[in-house]
C-alpha atoms as a PDB file:
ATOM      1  CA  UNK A   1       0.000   0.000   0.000  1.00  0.00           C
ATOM      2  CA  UNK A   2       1.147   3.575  -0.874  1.00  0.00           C
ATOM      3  CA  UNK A   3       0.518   6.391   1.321  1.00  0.00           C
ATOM      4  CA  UNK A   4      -1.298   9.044  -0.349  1.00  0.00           C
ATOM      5  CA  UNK A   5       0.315  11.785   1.865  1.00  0.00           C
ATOM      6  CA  UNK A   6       4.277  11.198   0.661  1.00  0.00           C
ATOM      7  CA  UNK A   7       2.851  11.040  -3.155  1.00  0.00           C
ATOM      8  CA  UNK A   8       1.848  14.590  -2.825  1.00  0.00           C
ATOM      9  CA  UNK A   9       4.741  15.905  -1.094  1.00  0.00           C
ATOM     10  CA  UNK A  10       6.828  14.571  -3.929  1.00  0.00           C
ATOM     11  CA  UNK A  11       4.657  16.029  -6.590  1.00  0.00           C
ATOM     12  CA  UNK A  12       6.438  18.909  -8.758  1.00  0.00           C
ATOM     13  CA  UNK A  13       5.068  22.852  -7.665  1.00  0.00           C
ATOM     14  CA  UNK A  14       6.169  26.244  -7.282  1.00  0.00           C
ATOM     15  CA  UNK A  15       7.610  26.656  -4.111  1.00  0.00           C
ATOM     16  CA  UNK A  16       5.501  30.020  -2.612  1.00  0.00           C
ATOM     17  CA  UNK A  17       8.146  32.082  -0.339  1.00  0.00           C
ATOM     18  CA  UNK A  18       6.990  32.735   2.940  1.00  0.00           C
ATOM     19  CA  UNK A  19       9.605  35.054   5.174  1.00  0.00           C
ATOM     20  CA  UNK A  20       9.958  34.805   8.566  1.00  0.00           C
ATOM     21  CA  UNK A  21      12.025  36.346  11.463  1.00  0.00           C
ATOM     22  CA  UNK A  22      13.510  34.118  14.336  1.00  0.00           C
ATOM     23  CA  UNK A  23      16.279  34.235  16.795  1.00  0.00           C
ATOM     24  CA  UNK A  24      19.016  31.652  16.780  1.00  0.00           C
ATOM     25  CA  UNK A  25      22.336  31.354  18.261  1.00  0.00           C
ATOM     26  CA  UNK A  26      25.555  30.565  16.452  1.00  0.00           C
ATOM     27  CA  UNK A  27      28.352  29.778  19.710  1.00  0.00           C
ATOM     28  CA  UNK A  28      26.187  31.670  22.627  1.00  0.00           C
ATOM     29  CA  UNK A  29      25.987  34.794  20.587  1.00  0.00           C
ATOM     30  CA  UNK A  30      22.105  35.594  19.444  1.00  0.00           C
ATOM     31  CA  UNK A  31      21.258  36.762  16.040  1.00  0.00           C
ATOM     32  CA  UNK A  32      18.360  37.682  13.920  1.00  0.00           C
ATOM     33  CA  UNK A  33      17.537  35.587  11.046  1.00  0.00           C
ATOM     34  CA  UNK A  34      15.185  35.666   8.417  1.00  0.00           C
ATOM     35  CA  UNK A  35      13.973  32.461   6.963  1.00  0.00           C
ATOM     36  CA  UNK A  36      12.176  31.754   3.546  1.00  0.00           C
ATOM     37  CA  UNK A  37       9.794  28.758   3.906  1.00  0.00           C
ATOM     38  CA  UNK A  38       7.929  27.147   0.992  1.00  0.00           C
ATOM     39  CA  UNK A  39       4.276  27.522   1.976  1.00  0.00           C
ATOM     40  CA  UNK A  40       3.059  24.372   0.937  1.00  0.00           C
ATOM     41  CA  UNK A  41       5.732  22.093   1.404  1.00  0.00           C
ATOM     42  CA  UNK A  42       7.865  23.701   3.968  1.00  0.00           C
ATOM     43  CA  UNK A  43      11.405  22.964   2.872  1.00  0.00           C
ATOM     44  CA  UNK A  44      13.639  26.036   3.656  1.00  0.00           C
ATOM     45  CA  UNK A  45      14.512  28.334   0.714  1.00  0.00           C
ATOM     46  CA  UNK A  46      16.736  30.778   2.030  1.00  0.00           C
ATOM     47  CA  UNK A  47      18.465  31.911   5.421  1.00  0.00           C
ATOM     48  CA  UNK A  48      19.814  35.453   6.081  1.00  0.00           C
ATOM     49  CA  UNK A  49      21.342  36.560   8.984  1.00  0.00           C
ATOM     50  CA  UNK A  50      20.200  40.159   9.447  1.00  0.00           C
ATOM     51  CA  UNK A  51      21.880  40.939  12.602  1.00  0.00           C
ATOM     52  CA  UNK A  52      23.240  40.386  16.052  1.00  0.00           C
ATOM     53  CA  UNK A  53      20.271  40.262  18.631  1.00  0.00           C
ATOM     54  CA  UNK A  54      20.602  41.905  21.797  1.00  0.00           C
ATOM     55  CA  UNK A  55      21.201  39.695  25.128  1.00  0.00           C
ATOM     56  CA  UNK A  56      17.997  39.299  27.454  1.00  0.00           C
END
C-alpha cells in the first residue's frame, strides 16, 4: 500500500516564499535571522542573517 500523503509531497510545484524572522544562536551569541519557507511544502529556501540580537 502507498501512502497518499508522501505522493503529494513529492509532486512537482512552485515553491511560494513565505519570510519569517527568528532568533538563533551561532556559539552563545544571538542573532536575527530571516527564513524563507515554501508555503506548501515547507522545505527552507533561504536563510539570512540580518543581525546580532541583543542579550535578554
Amino acid at each position: 500500500m502507498i501512502d497518499e500523503t508522501k505522493i503529494h509531497l513529492r509532486r512537482r510545484h512552485r515553491h511560494r516564499a513565505v519570510t519569517r524572522h527568528v532568533l538563533s544562536q551561532h556559539n552563545g551569541v544571538p542573532y536575527e535571522l530571516e527564513r524563507s519557507v515554501c508555503k506548501t511544502c515547507g522545505r527552507e529556501l533561504e536563510v539570512r542573517t540580518l543581525r546580532r540580537a541583543a542579550a535578554a
